[in-house]
Protein backbone atom coordinates (compact mmCIF):
# COMPACT_ATOMS: atom_id res chain seq x y z
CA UNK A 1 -3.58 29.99 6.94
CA UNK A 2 -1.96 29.54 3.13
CA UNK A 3 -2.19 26.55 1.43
CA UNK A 4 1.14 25.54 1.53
CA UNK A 5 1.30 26.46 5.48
CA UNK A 6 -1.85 23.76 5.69
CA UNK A 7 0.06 21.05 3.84
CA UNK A 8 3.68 21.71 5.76
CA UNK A 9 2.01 21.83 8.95
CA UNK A 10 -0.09 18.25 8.19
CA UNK A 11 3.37 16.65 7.37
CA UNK A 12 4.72 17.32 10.00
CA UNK A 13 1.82 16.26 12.22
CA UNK A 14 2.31 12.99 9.97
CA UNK A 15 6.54 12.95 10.48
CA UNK A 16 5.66 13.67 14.18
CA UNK A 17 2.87 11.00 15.16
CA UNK A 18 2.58 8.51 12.16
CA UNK A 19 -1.33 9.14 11.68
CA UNK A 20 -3.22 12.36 12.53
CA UNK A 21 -7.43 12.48 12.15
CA UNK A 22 -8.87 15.08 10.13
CA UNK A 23 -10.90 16.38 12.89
CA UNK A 24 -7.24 17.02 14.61
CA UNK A 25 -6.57 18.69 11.57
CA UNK A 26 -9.23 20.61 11.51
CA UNK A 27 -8.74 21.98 15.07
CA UNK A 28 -5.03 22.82 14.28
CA UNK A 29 -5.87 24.83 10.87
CA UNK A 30 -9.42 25.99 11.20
CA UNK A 31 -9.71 25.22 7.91
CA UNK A 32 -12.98 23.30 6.99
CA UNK A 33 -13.33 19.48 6.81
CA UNK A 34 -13.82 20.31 2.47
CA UNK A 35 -10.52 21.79 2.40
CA UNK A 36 -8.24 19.17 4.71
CA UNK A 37 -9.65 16.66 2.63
CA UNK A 38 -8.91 17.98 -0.52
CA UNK A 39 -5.10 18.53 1.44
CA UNK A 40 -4.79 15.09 2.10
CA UNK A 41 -5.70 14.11 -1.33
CA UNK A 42 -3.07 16.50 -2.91
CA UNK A 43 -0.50 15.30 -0.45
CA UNK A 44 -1.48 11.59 -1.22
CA UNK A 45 -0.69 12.18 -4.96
CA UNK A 46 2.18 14.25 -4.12
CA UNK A 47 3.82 11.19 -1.96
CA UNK A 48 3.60 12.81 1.42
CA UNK A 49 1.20 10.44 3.21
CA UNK A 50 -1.70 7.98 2.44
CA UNK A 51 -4.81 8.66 3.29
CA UNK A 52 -6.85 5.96 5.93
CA UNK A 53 -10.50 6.12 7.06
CA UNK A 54 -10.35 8.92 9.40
CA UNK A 55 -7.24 10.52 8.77
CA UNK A 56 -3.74 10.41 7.07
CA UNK A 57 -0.83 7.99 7.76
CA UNK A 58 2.75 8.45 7.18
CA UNK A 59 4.55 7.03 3.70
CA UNK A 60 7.69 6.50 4.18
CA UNK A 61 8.84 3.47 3.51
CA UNK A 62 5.54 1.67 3.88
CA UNK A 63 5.32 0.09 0.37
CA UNK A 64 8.56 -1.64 0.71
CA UNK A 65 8.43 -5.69 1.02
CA UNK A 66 10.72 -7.99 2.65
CA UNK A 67 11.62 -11.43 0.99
CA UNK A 68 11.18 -14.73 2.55
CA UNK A 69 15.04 -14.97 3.81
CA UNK A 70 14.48 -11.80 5.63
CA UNK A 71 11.22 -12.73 7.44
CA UNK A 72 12.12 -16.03 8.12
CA UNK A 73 15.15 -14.67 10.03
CA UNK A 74 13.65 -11.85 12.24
CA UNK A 75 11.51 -12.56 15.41
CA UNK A 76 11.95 -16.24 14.97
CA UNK A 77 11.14 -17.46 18.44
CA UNK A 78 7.85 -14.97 19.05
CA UNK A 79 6.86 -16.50 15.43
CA UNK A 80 7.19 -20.17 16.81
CA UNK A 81 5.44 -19.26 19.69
CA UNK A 82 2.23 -17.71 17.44
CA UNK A 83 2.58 -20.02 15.16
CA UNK A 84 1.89 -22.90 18.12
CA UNK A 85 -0.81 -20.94 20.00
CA UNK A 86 -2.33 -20.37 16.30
CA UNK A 87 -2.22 -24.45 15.47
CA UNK A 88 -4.15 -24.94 18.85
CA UNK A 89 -6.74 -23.29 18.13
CA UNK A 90 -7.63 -25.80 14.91
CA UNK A 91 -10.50 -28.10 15.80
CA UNK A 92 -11.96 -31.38 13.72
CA UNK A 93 -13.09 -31.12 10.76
CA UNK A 94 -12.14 -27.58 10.04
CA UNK A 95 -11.19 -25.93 6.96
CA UNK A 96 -9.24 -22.98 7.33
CA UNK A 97 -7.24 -20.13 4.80
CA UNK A 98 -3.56 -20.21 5.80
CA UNK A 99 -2.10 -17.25 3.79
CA UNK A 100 1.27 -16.79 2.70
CA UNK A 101 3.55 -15.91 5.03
CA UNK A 102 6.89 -17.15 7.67
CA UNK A 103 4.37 -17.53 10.76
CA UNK A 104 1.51 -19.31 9.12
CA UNK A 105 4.04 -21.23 7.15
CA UNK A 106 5.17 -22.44 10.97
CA UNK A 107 2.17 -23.41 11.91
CA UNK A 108 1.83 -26.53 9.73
CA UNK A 109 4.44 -27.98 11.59
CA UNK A 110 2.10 -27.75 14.82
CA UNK A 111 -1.02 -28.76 13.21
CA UNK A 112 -1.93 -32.13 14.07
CA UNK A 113 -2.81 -34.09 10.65
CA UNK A 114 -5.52 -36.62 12.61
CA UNK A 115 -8.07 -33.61 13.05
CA UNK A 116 -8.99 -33.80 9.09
CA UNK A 117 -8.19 -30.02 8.64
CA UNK A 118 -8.51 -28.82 5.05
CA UNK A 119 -5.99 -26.27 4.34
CA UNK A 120 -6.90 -23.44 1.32
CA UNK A 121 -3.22 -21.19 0.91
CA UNK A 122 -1.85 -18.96 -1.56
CA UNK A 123 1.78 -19.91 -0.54
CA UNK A 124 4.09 -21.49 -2.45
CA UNK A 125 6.38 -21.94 -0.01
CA UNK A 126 3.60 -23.77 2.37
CA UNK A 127 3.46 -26.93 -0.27
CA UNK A 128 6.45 -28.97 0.79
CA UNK A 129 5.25 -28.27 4.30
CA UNK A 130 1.39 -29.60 3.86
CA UNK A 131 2.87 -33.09 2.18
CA UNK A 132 4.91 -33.80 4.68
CA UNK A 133 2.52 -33.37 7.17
CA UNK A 134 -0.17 -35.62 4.86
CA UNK A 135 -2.86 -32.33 5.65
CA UNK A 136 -5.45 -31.83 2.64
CA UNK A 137 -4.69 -28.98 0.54
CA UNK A 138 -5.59 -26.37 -2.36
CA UNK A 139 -3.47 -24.08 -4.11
CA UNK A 140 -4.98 -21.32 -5.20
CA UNK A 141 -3.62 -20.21 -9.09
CA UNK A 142 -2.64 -16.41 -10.06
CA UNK A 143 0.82 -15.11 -10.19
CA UNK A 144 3.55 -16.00 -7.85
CA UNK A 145 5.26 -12.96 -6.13
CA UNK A 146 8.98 -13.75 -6.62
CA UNK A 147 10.14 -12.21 -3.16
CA UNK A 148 7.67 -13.82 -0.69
CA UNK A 149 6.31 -16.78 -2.66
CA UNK A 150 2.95 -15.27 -1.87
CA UNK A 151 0.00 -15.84 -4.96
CA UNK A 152 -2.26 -12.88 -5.76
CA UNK A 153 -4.39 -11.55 -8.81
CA UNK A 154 -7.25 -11.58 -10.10
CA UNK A 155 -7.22 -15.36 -10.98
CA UNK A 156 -6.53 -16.14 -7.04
CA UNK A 157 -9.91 -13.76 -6.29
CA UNK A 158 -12.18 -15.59 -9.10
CA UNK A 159 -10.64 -18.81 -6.80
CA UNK A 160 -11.50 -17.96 -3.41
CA UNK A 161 -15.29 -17.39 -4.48
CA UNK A 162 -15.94 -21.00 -3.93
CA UNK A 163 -14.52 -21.56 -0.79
CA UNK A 164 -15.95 -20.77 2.78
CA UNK A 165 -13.94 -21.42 6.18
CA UNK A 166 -14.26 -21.64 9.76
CA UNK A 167 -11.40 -20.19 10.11
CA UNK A 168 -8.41 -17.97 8.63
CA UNK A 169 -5.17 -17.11 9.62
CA UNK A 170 -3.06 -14.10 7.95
CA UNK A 171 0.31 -12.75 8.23
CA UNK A 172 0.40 -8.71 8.69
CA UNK A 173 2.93 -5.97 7.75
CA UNK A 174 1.49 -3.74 10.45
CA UNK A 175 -0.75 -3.28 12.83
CA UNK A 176 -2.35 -0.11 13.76
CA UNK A 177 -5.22 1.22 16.21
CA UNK A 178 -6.70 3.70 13.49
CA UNK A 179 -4.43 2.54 10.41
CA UNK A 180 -5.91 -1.52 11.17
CA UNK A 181 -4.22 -4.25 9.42
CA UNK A 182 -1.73 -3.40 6.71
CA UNK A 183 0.46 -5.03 3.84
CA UNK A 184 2.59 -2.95 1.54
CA UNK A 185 1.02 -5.23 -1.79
CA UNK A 186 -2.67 -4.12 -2.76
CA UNK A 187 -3.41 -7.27 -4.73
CA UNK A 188 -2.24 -9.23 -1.88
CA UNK A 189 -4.66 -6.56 0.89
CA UNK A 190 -7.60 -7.55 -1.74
CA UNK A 191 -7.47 -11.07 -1.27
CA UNK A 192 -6.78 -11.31 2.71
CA UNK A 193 -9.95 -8.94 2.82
CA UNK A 194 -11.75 -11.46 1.01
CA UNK A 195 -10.37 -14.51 3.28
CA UNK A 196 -11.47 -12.81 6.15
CA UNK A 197 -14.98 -12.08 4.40
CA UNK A 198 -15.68 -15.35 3.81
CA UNK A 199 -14.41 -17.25 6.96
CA UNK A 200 -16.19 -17.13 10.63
CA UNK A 201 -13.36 -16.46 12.34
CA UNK A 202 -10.40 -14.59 11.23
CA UNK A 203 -7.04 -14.48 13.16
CA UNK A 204 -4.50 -12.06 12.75
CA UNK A 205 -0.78 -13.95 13.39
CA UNK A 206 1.55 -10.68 14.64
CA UNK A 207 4.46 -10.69 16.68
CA UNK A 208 5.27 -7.54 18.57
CA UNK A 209 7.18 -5.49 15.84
CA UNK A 210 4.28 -5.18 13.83
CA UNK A 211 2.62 -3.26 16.10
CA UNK A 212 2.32 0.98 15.33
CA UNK A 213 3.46 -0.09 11.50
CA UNK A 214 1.38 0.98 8.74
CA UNK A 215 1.96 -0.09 5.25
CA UNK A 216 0.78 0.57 1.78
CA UNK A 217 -2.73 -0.93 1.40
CA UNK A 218 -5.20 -1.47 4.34
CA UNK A 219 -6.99 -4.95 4.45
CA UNK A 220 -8.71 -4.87 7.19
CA UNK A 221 -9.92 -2.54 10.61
CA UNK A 222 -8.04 -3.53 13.73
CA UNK A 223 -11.88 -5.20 14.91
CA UNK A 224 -12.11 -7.66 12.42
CA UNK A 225 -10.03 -10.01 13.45
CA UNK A 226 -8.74 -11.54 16.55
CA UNK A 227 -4.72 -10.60 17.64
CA UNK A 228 -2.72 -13.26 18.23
CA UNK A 229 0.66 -11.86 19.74
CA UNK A 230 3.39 -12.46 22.31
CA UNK A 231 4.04 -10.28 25.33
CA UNK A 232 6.56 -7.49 25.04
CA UNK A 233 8.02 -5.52 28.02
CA UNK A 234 8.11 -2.34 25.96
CA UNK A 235 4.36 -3.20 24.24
CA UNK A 236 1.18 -1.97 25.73
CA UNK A 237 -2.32 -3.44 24.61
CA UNK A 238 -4.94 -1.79 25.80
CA UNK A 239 -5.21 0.38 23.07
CA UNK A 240 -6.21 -2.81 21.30
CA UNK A 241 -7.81 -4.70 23.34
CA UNK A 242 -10.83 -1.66 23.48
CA UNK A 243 -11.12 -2.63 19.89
CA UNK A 244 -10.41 -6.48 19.25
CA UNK A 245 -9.31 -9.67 21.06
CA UNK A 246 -5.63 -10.09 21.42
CA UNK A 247 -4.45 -13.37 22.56
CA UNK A 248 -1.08 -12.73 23.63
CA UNK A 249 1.34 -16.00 24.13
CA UNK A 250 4.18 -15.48 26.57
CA UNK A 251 7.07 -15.60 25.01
């Protein structure tokens, strides 16, 4: 098989299933595992696809980022219901990463302020939110992402170093069974990695749109944090739950 028949038939193995593993590649081609790879990279820097441990993953659209107004408005009720189960799960004394982000932002309002929680964010938007519930805060510093409030950069990395935390909660553009956790901003992927690094427990807030999205930059592999979901008649699980916990909150 050509060259170019190699890289038309891997996009449309991309167009037609979203992700495709370079061993299926292999097995379609009989080309060597050398040679997909050095397809995948061409077709990465091209535009076709972006390349994910494993495999490829389809492009289209993936680095796009919605603003607050438009993630506040979608999904609103399976985000209260997240945001709820999420809250309950706080316990005394904790101190927990809340990143940026319409569900986490929700959860402050079900956090109960007597447990002494300690709150590290990078959201702007969270601040109002944390006073008026009298919770214990720190703002991390770095630049401020216009669209989503959200704080990244490398002054926000040099920031987290100090802190440790029983527990973290992050928002997700997608959620994927080979792709894992995705968000279209790299910056912003570098420092959820790092808040799920440095926390014992890290908790993935998703509600069921997110799931089979991929976007830009990978943070994280779909078993390093626990799924916390609501149930969706046209959404399946199991696929997940072979790899990770997923609480799922009926809606």
């Amino acid at each position: 098989m050509l060259t170019p028949e190699r890289h038309q038939l891997i996009i449309d193995q991309i167009e037609k299933h979203d992700v495709v593993k370079i061993q299926e590649l292999i097995n379609l081609t009989n080309a060597s595992e050398s040679t997909i790879r050095r397809d995948l990279s061409t077709l990465e820097e091209r535009g076709f696809l972006k390349r994910v441990h494993g495999g490829a993953a389809k492009l289209s659209d993936i680095r796009l980022e919605p603003d607050m107004l438009e993630k506040s408005s979608k999904n609103l009720h399976d985000k209260l219901k997240i945001a709820e189960k999420a809250a309950s799960l706080l316990e005394e004394g904790d101190c927990i990463y809340l990143d940026a982000g319409t569900t986490t932002l929700h959860m402050i309002d079900f956090m109960d302020k007597t447990k002494d929680i300690v709150v590290v964010t990078n959201g702007v938007m969270h601040i109002d939110a944390l006073i008026r519930k009298e919770i214990s805060f720190y703002l991390l510093g770095g630049y401020v992402k216009h669209r989503t409030g959200a704080i990244i950069g490398g002054a926000s990395l040099v920031a987290m170093d100090q802190y440790r935390f029983d527990k973290s909660f992050l928002g997700t553009n997608g959620v994927h069974t080979e792709a894992g956790f995705t968000t279209p901003d790299p910056d912003e992927a570098l420092l959820k990695q790092k808040a799920i690094k440095q926390a014992k427990h890290a908790y993935v807030l998703a509600d069921p749109s997110k799931f089979g999205e991929i976007s830009f930059s990978a943070f994280a592999g779909i078993g390093d944090a626990t799924i916390i979901t609501t149930d969706a008649e046209e959404l399946t699980f199991d696929n997940y739950q072979e790899k990770t916990v997923v609480k799922v909150v009926k809606p």
